[in-house]
Protein backbone atom coordinates (compact mmCIF):
# COMPACT_ATOMS: atom_id res chain seq x y z
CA UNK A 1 45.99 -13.84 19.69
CA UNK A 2 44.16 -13.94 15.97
CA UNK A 3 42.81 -10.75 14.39
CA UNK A 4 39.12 -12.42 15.24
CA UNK A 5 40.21 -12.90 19.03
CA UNK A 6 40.79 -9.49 19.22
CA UNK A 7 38.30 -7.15 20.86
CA UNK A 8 37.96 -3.53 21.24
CA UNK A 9 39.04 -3.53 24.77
CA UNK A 10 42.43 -5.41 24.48
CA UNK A 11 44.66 -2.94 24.64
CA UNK A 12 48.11 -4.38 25.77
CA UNK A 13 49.80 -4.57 21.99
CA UNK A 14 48.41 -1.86 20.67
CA UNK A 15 50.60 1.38 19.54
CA UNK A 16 48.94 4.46 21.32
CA UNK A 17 48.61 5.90 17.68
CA UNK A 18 46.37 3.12 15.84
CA UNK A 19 43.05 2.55 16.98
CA UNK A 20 41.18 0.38 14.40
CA UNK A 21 42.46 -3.31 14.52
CA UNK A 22 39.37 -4.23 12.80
CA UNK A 23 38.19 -7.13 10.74
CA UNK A 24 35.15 -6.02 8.34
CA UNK A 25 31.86 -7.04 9.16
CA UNK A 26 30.98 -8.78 6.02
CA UNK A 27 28.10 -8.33 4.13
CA UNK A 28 27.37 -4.80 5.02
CA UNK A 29 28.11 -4.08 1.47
CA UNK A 30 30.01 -0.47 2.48
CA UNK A 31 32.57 1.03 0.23
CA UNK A 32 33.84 3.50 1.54
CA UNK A 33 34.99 6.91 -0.81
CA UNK A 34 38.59 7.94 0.68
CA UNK A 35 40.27 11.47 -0.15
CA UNK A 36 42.93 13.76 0.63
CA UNK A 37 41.98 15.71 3.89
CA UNK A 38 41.56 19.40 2.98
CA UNK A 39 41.39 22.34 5.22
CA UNK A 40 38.14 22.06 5.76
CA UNK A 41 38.56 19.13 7.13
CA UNK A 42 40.08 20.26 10.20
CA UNK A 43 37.60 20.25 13.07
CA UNK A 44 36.22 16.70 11.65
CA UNK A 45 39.15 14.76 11.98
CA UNK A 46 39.91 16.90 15.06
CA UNK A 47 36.43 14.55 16.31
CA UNK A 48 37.20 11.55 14.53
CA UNK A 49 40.55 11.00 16.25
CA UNK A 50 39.34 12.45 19.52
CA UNK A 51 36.47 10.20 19.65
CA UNK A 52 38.28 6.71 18.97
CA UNK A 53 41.06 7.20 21.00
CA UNK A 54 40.53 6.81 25.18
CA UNK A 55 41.59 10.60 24.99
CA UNK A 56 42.08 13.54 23.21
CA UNK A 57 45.85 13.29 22.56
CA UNK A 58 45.74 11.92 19.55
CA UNK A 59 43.83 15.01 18.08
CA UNK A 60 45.66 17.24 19.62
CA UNK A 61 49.10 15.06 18.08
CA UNK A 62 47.03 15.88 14.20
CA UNK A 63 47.06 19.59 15.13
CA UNK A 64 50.27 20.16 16.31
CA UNK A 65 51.54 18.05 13.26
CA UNK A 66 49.75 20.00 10.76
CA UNK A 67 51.68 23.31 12.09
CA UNK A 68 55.17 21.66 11.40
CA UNK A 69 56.46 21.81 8.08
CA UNK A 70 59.39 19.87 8.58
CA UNK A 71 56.65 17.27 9.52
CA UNK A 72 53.51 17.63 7.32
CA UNK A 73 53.17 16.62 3.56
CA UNK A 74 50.29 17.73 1.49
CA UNK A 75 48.40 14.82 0.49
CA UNK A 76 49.58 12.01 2.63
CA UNK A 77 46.93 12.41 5.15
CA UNK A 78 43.62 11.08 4.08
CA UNK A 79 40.19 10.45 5.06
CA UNK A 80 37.33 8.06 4.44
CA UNK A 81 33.53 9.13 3.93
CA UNK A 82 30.42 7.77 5.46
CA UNK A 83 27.26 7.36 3.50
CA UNK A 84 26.45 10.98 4.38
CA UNK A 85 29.26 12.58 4.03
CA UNK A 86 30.39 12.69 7.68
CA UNK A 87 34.51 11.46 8.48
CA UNK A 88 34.38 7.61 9.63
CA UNK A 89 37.99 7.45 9.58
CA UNK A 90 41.69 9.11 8.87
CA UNK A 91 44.97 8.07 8.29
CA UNK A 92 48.22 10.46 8.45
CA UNK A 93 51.56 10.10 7.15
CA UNK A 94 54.42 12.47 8.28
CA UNK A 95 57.76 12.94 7.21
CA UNK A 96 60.14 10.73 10.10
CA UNK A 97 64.23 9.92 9.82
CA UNK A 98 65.53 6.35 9.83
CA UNK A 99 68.90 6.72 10.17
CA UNK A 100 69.06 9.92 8.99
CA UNK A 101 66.82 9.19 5.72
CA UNK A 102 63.62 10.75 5.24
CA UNK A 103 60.87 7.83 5.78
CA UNK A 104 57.45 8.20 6.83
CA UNK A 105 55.56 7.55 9.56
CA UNK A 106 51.48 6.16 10.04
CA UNK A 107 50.02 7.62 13.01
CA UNK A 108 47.03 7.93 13.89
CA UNK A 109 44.97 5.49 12.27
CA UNK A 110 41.56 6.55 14.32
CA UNK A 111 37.85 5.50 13.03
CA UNK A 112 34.79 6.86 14.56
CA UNK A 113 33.45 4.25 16.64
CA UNK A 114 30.29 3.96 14.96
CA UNK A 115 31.79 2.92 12.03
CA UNK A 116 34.79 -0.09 13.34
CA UNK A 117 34.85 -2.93 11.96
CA UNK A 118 33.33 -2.13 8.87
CA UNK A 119 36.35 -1.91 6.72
CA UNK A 120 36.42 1.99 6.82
CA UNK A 121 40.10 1.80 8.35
CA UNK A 122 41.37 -0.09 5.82
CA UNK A 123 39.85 1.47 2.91
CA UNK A 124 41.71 5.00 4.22
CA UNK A 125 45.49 3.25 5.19
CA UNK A 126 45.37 1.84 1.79
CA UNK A 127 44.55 5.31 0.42
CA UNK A 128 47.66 7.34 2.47
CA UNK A 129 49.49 4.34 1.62
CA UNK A 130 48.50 4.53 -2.28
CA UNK A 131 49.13 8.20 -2.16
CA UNK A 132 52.91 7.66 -0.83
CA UNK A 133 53.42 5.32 -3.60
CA UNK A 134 52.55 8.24 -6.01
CA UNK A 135 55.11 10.51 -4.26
CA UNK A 136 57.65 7.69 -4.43
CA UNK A 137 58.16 7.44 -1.13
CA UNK A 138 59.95 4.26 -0.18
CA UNK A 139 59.46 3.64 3.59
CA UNK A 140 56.42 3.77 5.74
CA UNK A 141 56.72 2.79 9.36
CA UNK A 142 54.17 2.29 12.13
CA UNK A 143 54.21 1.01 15.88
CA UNK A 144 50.79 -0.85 15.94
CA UNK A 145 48.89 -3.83 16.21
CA UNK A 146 50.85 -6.93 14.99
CA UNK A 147 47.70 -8.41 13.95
CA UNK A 148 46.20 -5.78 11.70
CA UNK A 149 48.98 -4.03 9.86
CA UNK A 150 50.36 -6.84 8.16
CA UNK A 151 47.69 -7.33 5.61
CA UNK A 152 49.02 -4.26 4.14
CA UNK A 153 52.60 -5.58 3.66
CA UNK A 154 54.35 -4.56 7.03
CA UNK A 155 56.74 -6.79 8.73
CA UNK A 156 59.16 -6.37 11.70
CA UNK A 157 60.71 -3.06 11.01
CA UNK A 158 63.72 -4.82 12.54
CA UNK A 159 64.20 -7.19 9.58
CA UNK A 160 65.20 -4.09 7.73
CA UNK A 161 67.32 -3.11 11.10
CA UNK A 162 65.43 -0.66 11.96
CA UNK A 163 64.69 0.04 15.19
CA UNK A 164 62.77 3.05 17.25
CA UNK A 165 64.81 5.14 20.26
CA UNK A 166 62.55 3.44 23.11
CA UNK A 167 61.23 -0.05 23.96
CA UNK A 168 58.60 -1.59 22.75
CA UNK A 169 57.17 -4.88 21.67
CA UNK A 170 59.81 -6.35 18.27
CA UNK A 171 56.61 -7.18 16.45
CA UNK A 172 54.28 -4.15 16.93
CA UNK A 173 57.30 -1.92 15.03
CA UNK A 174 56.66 -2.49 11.63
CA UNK A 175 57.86 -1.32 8.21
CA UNK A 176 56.85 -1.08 4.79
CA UNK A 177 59.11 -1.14 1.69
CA UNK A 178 57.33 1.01 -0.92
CA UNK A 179 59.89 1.18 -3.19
CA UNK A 180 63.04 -1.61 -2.89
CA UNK A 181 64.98 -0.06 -5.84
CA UNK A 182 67.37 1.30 -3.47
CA UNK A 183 68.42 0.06 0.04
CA UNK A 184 66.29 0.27 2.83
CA UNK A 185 67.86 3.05 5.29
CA UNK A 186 69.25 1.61 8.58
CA UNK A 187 69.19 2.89 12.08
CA UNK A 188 67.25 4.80 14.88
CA UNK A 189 63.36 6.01 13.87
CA UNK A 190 63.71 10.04 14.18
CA UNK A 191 59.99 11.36 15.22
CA UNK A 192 58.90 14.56 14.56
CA UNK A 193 59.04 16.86 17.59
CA UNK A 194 55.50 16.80 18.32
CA UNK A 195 55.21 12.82 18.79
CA UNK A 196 57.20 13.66 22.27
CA UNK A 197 59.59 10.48 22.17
């Protein structure tokens, strides 16, 4: 399957915690403004990731991450901004284990479905992704959609030997080296408690 084959109701690759495989549009001419989510924030993203996920676990997962600071890092999740100032989509980044290192993991990546396919979920990964560079963060993983995540630099995380602690598809567990001045850590993904696995 290509990135243009895919449709909004293919579901079988697809990580529970990603739910914008989109291409853009074209032509719509959107840019979209991304930022750090602030407290304010809360209840919007709460609706964003409730509404583009078949349920509401995914919001519920943003909640119960924010309230674990073993988990949450200020700054690495981020938000993009419709026209009128309303959340079109969100990206997170928590603190995971490879190995026993401290990595990071994406999840969710939720847009409002009004606003798919218009380039509003790429605009915000590349912001959380942009803002983990600035922390120096070197690893980002993510269990999505083998056909979106690459164009932001992810590969098999198991190139790396890296590997999650349940089964799923080799190419929809991905990594991203942010920073190869050091080795890339080895081993079993740790999740934070509130992922469940």
């Amino acid at each position: 399957m290509t990135d243009n084959d895919h449709s909004q109701h293919d579901e079988p690759s697809r990580s529970p915690h990603d739910r914008d495989p989109e291409q853009p549009s074209g032509g719509n001419g959107t840019r979209w403004t991304t930022r750090p989510e602030t407290p304010a924030d809360a209840e919007a993203v709460h609706a964003v990731n409730a509404a583009a996920f078949p349920t509401d676990a995914e919001a519920h997962l943003v909640d119960a991450l924010r309230g674990d600071p073993q988990a949450w890092l200020p700054g690495l999740s981020c938000l993009a901004e419709a026209p009128d100032g309303s959340v079109a989509a969100y990206a997170l980044l928590t603190r995971c284990l490879v190995g026993g290192v401290p990595a990071l993991a994406l999840a969710p990546v939720a847009t409002a479905p009004e606003h798919q396919r218009r380039g509003a979920g790429q605009a915000v990964v590349r912001a959380v992704l942009d803002a983990a560079r600035l922390r120096a963060e070197p690893l980002v993983l993510v269990l999505g959609h083998p056909g979106y995540y690459p164009r932001f630099g992810f590969v098999p995380a198991s190139r790396y030997g890296i590997r999650p602690g349940f089964e799923v598809p080799d190419e929809a567990m991905m990594a991203l080296v942010l920073d190869d001045s050091g080795p890339v850590p080895q081993g079993t993904i740790q999740y934070p408690a509130a992922f469940g696995i």
